[in-house]
C-alpha atoms as a PDB file:
ATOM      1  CA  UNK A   1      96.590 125.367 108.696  1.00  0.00           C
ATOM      2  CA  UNK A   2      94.058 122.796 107.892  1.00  0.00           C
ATOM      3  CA  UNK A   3      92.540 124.686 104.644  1.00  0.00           C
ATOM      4  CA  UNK A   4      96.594 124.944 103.833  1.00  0.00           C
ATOM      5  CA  UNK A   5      96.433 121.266 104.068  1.00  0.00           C
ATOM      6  CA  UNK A   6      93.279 120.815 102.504  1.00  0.00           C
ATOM      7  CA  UNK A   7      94.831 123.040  99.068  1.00  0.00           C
ATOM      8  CA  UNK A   8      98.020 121.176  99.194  1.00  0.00           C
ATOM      9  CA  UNK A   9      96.505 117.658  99.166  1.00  0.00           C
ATOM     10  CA  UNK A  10      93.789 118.899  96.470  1.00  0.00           C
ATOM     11  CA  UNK A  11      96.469 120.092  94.326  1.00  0.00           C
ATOM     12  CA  UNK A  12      98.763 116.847  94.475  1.00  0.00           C
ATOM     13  CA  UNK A  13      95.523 114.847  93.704  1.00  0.00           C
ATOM     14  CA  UNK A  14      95.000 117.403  90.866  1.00  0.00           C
ATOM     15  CA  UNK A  15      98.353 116.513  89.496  1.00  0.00           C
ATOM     16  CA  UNK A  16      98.042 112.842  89.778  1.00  0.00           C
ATOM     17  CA  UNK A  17      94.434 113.188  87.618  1.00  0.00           C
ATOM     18  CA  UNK A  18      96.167 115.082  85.016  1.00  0.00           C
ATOM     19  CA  UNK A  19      99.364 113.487  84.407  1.00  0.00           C
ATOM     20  CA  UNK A  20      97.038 110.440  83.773  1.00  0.00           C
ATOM     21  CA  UNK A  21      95.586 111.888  80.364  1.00  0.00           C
ATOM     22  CA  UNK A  22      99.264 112.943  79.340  1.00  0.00           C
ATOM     23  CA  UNK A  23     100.929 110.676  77.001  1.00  0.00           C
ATOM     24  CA  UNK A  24     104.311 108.794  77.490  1.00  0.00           C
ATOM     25  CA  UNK A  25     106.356 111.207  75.518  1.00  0.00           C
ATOM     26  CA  UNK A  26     104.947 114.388  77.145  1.00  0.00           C
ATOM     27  CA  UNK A  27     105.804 112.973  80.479  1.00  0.00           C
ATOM     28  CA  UNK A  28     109.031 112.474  79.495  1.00  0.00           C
ATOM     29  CA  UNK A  29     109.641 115.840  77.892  1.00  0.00           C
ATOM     30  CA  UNK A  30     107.700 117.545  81.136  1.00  0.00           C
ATOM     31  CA  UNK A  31     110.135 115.578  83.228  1.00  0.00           C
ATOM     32  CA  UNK A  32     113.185 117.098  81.606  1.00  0.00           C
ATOM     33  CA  UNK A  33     112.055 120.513  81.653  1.00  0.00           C
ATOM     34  CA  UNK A  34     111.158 120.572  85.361  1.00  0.00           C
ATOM     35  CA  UNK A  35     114.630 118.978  85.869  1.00  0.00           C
ATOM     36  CA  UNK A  36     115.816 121.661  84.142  1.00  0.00           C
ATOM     37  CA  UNK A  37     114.201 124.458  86.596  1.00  0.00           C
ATOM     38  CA  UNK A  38     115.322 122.421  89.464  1.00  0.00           C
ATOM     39  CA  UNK A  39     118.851 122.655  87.942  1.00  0.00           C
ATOM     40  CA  UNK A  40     118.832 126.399  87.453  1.00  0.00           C
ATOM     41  CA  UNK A  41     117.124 126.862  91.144  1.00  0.00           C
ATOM     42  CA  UNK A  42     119.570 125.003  92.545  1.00  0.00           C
ATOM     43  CA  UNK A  43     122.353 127.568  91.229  1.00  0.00           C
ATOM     44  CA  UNK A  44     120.605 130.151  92.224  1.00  0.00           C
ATOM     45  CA  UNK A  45     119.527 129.494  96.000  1.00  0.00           C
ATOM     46  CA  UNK A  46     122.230 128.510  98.122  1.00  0.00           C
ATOM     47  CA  UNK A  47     120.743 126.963 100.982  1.00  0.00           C
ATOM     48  CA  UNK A  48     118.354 123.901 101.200  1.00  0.00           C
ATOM     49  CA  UNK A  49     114.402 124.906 100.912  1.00  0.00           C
ATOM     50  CA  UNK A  50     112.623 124.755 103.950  1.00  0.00           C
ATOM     51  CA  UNK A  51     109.243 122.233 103.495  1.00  0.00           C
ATOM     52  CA  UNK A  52     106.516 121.561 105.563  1.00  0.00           C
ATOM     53  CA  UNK A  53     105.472 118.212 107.520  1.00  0.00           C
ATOM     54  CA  UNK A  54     102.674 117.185 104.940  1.00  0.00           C
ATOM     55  CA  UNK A  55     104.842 117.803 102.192  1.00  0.00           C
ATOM     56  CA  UNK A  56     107.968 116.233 103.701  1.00  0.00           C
ATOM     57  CA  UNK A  57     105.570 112.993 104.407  1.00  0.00           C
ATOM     58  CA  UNK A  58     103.965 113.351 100.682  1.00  0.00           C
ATOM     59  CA  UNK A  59     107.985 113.242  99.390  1.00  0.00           C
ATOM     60  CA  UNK A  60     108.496 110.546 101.478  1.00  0.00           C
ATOM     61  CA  UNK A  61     106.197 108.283 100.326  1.00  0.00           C
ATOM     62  CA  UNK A  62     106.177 108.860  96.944  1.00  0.00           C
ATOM     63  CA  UNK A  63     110.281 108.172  97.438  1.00  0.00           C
ATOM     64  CA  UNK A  64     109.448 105.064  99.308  1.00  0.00           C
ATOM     65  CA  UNK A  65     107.372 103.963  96.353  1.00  0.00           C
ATOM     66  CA  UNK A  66     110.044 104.531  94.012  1.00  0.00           C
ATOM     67  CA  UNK A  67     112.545 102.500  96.041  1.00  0.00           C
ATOM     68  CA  UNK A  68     110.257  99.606  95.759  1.00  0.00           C
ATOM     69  CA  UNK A  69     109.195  99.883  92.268  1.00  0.00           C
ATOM     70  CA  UNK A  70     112.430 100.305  90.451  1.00  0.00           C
ATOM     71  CA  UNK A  71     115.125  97.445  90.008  1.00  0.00           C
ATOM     72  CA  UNK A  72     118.488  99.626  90.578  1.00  0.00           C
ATOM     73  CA  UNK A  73     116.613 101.894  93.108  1.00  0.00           C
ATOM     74  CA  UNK A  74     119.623 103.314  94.961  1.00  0.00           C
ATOM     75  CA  UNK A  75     121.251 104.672  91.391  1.00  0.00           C
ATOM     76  CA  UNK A  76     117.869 105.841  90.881  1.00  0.00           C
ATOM     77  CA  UNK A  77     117.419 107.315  93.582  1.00  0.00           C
ATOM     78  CA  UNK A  78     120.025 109.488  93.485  1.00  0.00           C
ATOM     79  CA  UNK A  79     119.019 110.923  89.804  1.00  0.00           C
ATOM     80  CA  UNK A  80     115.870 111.543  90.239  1.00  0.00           C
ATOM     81  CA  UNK A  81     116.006 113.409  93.961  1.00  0.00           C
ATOM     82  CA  UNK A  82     117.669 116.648  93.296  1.00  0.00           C
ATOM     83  CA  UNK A  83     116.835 118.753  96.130  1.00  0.00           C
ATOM     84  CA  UNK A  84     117.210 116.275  98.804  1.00  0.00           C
ATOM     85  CA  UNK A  85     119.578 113.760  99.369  1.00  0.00           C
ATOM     86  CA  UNK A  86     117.672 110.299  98.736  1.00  0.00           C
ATOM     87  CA  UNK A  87     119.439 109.658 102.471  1.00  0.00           C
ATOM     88  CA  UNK A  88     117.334 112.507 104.179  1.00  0.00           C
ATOM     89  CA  UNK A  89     113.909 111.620 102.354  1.00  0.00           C
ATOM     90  CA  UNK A  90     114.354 108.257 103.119  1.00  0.00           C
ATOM     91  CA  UNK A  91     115.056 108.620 106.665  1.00  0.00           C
ATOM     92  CA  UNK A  92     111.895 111.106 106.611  1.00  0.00           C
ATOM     93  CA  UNK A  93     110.359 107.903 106.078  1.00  0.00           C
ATOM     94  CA  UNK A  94     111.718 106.121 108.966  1.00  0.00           C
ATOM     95  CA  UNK A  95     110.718 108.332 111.226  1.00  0.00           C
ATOM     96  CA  UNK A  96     107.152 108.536 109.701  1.00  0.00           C
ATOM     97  CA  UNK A  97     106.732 104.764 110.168  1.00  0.00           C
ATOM     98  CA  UNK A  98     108.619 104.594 114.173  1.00  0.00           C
ATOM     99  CA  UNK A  99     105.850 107.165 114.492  1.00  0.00           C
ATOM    100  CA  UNK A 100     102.989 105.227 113.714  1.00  0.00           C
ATOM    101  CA  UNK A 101     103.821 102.556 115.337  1.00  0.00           C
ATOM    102  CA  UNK A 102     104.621 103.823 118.650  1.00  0.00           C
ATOM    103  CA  UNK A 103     102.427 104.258 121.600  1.00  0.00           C
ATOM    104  CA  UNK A 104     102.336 104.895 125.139  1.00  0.00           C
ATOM    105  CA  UNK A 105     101.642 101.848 127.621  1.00  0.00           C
ATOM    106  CA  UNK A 106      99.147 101.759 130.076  1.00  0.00           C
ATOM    107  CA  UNK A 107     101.320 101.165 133.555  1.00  0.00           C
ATOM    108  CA  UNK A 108     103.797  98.960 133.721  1.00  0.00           C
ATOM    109  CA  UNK A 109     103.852  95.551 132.119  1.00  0.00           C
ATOM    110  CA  UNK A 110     103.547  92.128 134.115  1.00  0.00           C
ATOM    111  CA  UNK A 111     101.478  91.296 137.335  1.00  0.00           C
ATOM    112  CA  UNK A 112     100.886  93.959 140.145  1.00  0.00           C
ATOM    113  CA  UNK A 113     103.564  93.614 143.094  1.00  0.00           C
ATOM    114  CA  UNK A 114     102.449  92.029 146.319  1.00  0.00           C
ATOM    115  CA  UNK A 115     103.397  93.702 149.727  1.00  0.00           C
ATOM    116  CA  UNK A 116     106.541  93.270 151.189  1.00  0.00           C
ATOM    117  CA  UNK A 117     104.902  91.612 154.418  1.00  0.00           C
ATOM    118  CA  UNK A 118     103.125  89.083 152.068  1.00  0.00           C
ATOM    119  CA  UNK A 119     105.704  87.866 150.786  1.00  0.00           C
ATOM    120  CA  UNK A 120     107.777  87.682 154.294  1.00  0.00           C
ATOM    121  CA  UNK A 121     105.013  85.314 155.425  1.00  0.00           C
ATOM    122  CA  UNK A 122     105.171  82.923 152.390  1.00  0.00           C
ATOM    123  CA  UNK A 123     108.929  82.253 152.522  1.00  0.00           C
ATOM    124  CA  UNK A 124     108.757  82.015 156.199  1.00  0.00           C
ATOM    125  CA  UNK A 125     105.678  78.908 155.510  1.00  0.00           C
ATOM    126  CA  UNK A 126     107.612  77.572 152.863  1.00  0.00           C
ATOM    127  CA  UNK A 127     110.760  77.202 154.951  1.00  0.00           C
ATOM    128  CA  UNK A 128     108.814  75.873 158.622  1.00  0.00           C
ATOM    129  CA  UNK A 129     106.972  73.337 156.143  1.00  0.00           C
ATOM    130  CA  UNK A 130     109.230  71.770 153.679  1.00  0.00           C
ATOM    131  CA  UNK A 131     106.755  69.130 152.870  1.00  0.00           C
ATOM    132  CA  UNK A 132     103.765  71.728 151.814  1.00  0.00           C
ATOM    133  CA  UNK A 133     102.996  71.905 147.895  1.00  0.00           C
ATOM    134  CA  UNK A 134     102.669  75.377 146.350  1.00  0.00           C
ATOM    135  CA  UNK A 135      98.720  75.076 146.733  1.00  0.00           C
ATOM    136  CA  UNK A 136      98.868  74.306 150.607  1.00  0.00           C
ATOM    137  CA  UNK A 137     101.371  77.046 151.366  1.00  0.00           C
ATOM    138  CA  UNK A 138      99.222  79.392 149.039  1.00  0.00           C
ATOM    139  CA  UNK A 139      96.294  78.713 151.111  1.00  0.00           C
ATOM    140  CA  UNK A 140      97.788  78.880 154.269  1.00  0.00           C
ATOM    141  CA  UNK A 141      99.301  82.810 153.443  1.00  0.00           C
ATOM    142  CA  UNK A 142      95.722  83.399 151.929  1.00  0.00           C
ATOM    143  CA  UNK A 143      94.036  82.712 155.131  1.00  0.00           C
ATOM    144  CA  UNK A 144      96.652  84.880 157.607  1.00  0.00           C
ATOM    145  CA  UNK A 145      96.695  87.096 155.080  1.00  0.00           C
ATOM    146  CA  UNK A 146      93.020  87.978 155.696  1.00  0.00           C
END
């Protein structure tokens, strides 16, 4: 799995290297013939390809990054992505980014619970002794306390 990993991220890098020595016009005419196959494969096969987690998260970035780069994104969008709908990538994305940010607490949040007896012995001071501040009475259940 990892060397699968390994070979799949080697090769988009590979890509990326190479399409930076092509020039404008050869991107464009590569673009239109690998639209082309896309075209014809999506005629032939009649249900959607099954992908893989890495590349799923390498499509959805690289979809992210066109949504933020182009002006008219959503029109764009939905020319360019021809296997997937642009909602399904994007939403790969969603769930990409709830993942990173979630995490498991520790416990539960706030300050520890005191015993039910401690706090039957603080109302009952604060009640026999209106005239005690919060500092006296706390002092007071500190010492029966112990």
């Amino acid at each position: 799995m990892v060397s699968w990993l390994l070979i799949q991220v080697f090769t988009f890098f590979l890509d990326i290297f190479t399409l930076l020595g092509v020039m404008n016009s050869d991107k464009d005419l590569e673009i239109i013939v690998l639209r082309q196959q896309v075209r014809i494969l999506q005629r032939k096969v009649k249900s959607p390809p099954v992908i893989s987690d890495p590349e799923r998260i390498i499509l959805a970035i690289l979809t992210d990054k066109l949504n933020q780069s182009t002006r008219d994104a959503r029109r764009r969008l939905d020319q360019v992505m021809m296997v997937f709908k642009p909602e399904t990538v994007l939403g790969w994305h969603r769930e990409l980014v709830l993942r990173k940010w979630t995490f498991k607490q520790k416990g539960k949040p706030g300050r520890p619970a005191i015993p039910s007896e401690l706090e039957t012995l603080i109302l009952r001071l604060a009640k026999e002794n209106m005239r005690w501040g919060y500092d006296k009475i706390r002092g007071r259940a500190a010492q029966a306390w112990l």
